[in-house]
C-alpha atoms as a PDB file:
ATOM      1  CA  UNK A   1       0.000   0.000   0.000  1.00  0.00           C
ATOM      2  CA  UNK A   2       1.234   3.423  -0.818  1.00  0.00           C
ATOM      3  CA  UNK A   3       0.157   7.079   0.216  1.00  0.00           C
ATOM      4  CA  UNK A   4       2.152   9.518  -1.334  1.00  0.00           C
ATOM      5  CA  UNK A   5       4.481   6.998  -3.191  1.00  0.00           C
ATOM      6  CA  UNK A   6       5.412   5.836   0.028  1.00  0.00           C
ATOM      7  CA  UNK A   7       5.416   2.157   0.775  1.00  0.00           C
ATOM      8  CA  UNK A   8       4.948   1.233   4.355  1.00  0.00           C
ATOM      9  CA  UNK A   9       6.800  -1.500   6.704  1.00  0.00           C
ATOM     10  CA  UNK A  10       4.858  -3.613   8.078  1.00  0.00           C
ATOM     11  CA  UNK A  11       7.617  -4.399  11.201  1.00  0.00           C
ATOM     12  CA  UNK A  12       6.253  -1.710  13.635  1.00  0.00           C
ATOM     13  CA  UNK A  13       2.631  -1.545  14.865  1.00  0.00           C
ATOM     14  CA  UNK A  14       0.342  -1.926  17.731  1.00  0.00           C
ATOM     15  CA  UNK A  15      -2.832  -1.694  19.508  1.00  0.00           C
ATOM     16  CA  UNK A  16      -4.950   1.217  20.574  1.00  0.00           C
ATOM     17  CA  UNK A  17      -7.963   0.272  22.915  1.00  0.00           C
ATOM     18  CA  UNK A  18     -10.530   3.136  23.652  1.00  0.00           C
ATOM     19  CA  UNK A  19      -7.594   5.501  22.395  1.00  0.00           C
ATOM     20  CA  UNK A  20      -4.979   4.068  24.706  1.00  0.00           C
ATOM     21  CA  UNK A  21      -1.916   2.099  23.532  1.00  0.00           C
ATOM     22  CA  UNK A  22      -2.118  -1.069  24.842  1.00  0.00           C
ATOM     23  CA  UNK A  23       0.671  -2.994  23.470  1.00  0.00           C
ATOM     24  CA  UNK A  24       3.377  -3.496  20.228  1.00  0.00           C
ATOM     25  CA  UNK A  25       3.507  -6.837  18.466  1.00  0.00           C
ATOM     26  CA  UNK A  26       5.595  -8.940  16.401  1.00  0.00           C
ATOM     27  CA  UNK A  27       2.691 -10.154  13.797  1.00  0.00           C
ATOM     28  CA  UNK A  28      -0.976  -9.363  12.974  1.00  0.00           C
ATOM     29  CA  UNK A  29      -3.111 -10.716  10.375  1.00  0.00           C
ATOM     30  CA  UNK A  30      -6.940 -10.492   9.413  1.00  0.00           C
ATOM     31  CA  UNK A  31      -7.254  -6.622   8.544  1.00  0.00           C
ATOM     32  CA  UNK A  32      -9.287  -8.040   6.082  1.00  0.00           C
ATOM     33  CA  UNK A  33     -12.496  -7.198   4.082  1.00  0.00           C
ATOM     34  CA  UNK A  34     -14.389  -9.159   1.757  1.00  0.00           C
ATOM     35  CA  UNK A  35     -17.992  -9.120  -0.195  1.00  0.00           C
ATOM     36  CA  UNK A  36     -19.588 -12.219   0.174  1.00  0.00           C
ATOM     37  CA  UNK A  37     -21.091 -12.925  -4.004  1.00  0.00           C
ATOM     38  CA  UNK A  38     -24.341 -14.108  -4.843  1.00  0.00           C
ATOM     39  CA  UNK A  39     -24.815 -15.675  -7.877  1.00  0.00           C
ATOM     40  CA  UNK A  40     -28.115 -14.754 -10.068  1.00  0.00           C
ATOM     41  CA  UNK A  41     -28.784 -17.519 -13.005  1.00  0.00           C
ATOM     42  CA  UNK A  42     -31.148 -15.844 -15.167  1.00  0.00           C
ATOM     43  CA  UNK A  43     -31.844 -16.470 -19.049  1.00  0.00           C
ATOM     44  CA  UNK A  44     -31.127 -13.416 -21.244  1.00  0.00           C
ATOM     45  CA  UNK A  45     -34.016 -12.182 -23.704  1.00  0.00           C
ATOM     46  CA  UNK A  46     -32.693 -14.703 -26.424  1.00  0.00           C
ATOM     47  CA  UNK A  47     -32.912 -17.506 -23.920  1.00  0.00           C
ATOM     48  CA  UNK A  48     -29.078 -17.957 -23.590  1.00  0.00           C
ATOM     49  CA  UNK A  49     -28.770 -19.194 -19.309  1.00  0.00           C
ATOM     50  CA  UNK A  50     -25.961 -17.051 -17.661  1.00  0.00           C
ATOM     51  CA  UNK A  51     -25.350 -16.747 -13.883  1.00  0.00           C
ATOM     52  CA  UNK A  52     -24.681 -12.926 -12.855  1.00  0.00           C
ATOM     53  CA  UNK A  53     -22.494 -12.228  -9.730  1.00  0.00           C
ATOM     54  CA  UNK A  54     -23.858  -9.006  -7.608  1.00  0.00           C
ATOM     55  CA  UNK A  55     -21.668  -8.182  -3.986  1.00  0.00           C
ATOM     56  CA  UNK A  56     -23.557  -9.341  -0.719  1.00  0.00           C
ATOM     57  CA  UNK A  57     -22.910  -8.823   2.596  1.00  0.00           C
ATOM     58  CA  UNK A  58     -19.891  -7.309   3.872  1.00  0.00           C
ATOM     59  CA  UNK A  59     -17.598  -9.522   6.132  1.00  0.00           C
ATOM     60  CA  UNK A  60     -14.393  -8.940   8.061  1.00  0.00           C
ATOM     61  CA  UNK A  61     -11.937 -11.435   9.299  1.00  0.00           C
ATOM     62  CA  UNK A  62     -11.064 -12.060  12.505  1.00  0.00           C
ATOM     63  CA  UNK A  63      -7.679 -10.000  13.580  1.00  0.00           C
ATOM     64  CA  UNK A  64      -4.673 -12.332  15.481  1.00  0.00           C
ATOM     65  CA  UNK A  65      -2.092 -10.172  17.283  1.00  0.00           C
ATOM     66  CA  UNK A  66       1.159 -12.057  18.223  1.00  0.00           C
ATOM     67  CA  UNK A  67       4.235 -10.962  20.574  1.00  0.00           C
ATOM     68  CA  UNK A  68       6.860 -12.351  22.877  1.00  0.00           C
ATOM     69  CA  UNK A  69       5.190 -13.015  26.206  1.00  0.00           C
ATOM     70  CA  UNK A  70       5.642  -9.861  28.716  1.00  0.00           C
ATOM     71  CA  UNK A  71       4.777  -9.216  32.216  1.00  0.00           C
ATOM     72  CA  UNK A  72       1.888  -6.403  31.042  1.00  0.00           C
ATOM     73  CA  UNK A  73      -1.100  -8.013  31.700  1.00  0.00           C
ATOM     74  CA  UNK A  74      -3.144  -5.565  29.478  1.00  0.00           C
ATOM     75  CA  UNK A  75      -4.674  -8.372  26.654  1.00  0.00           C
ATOM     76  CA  UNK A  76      -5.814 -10.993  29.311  1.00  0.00           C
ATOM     77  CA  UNK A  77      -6.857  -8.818  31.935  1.00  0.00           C
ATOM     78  CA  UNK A  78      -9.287  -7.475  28.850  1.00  0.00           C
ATOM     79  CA  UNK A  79     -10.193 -11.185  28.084  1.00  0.00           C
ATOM     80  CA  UNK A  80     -11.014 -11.767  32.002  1.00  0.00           C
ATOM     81  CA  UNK A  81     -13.097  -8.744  31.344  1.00  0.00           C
ATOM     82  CA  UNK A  82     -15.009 -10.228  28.395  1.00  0.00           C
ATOM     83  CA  UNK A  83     -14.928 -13.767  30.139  1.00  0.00           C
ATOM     84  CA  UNK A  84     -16.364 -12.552  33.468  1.00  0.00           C
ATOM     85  CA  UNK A  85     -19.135 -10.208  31.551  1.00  0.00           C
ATOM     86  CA  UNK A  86     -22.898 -10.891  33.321  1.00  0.00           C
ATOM     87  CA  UNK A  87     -24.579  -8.955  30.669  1.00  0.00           C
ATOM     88  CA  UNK A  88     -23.643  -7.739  27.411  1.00  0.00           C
ATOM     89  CA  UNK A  89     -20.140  -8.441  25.692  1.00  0.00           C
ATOM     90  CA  UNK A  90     -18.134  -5.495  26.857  1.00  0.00           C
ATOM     91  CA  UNK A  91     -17.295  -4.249  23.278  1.00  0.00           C
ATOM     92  CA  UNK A  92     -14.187  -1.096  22.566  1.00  0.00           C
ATOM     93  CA  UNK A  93     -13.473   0.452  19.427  1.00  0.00           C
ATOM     94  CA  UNK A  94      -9.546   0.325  18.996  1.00  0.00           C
ATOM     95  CA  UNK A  95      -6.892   0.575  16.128  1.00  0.00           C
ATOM     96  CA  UNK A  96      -4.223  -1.085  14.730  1.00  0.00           C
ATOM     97  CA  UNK A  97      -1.348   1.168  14.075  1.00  0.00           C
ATOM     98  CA  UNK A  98       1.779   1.071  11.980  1.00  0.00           C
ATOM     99  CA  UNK A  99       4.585   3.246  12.613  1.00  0.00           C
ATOM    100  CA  UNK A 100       7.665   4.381  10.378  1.00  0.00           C
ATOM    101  CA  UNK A 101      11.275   3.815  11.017  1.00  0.00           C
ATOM    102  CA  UNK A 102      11.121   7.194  13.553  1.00  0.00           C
ATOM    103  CA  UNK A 103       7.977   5.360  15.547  1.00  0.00           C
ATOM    104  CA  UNK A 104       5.506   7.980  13.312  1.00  0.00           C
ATOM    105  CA  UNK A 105       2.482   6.909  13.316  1.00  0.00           C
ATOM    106  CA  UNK A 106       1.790   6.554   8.912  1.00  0.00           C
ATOM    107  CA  UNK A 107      -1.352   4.055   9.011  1.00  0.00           C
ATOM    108  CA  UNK A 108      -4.315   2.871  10.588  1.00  0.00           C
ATOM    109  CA  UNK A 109      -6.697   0.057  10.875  1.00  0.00           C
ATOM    110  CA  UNK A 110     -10.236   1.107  13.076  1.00  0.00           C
ATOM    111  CA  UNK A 111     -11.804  -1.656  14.543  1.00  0.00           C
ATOM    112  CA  UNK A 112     -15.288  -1.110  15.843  1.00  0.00           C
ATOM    113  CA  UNK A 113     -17.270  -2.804  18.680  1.00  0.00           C
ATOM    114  CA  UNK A 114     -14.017  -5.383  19.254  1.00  0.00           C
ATOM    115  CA  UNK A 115     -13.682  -7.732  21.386  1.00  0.00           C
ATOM    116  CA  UNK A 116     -11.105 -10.699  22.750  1.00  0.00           C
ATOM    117  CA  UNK A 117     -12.074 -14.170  21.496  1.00  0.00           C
ATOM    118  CA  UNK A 118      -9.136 -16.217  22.505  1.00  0.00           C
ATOM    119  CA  UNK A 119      -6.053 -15.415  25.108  1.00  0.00           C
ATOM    120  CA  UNK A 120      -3.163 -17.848  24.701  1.00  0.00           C
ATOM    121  CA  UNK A 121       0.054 -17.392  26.647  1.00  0.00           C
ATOM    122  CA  UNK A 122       2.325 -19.481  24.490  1.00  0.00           C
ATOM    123  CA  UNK A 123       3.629 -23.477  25.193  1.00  0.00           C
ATOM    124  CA  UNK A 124       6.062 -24.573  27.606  1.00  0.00           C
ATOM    125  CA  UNK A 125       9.202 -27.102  26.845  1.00  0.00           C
ATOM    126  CA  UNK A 126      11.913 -28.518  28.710  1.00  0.00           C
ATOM    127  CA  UNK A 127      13.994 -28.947  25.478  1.00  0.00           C
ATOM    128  CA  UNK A 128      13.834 -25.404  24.143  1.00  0.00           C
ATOM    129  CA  UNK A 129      14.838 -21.730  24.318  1.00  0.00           C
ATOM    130  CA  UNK A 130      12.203 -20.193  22.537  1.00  0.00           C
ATOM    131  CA  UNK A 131      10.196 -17.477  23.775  1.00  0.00           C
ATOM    132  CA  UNK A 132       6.960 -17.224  24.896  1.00  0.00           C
ATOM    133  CA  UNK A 133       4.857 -16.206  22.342  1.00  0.00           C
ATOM    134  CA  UNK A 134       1.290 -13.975  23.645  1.00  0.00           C
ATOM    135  CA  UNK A 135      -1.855 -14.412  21.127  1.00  0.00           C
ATOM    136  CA  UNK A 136      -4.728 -12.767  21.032  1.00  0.00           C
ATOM    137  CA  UNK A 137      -7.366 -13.145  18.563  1.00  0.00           C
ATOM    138  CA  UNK A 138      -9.993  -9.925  18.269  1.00  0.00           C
ATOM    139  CA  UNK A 139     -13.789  -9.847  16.987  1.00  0.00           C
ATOM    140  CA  UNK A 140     -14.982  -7.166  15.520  1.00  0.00           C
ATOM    141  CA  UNK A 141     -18.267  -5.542  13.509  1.00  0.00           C
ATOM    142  CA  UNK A 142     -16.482  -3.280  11.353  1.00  0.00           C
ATOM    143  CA  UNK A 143     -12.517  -2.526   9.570  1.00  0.00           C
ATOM    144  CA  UNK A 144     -11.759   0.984   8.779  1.00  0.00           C
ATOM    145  CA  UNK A 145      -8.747   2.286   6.672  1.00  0.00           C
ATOM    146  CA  UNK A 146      -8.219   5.866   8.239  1.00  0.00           C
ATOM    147  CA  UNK A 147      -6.131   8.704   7.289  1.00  0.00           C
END
């Protein structure tokens, strides 16, 4: 994606909840949109039988954020929120954020009435030296491409 001829990197971004940064990650997919088709067979006026395609209802992926486990306990104290909830899903609007180089921010990624689905905290081995790794997968009603 460019603005201005400028292509962005996608190595430096994070999470805005309710207009607070929560957190930076290493990976993030699903800032996704798609139009679900509906296909239309129909005859034409010479009776030839083609199927027209027309956009239907607007969908948008789930987001996964990923990062080295830390002690913040930001994403699954929000997950105990959603998890502990007597009433209605406690729903924020947030953003995903990509920086430049200089930690500018040059994109983002609106996410309305989100959500935590799943709060993982990474798997444990005697034989390796790998870290953690902190996943958190967001619903969300609606994916906005802001200036």
């Amino acid at each position: 994606m460019t603005v201005n001829d400028q292509q962005f990197v996608g190595n430096f971004f994070g999470i805005e909840v309710d207009g607070v940064k929560i957190a930076t990650f290493t990976a993030c997919s699903g800032l996704s949109i798609e139009l679900k088709v509906i296909e239309h067979p129909h005859s034409t006026a010479s009776g030839q039988k083609v199927t027209t395609k027309i956009p239907g209802a607007i969908t948008y992926s789930e987001v996964v954020l990923k990062r080295g486990l830390t002690p913040g306990t930001e994403l699954s104290d929000w997950f105990k929120e959603v998890v502990d909830a007597t009433a209605a899903v406690p729903r924020k609007t947030g953003a995903i954020i990509v920086y430049d180089r200089n930690m500018k921010p040059v994109a983002k990624f609106n996410l309305t009435n989100m959500w935590p689905s799943k709060y993982s905290a990474g798997d444990l081995s005697v034989g390796s030296d790998e870290v953690m790794i902190e996943e958190v997968t967001i619903q969300h009603e609606f994916l906005e491409w802001a200036d």
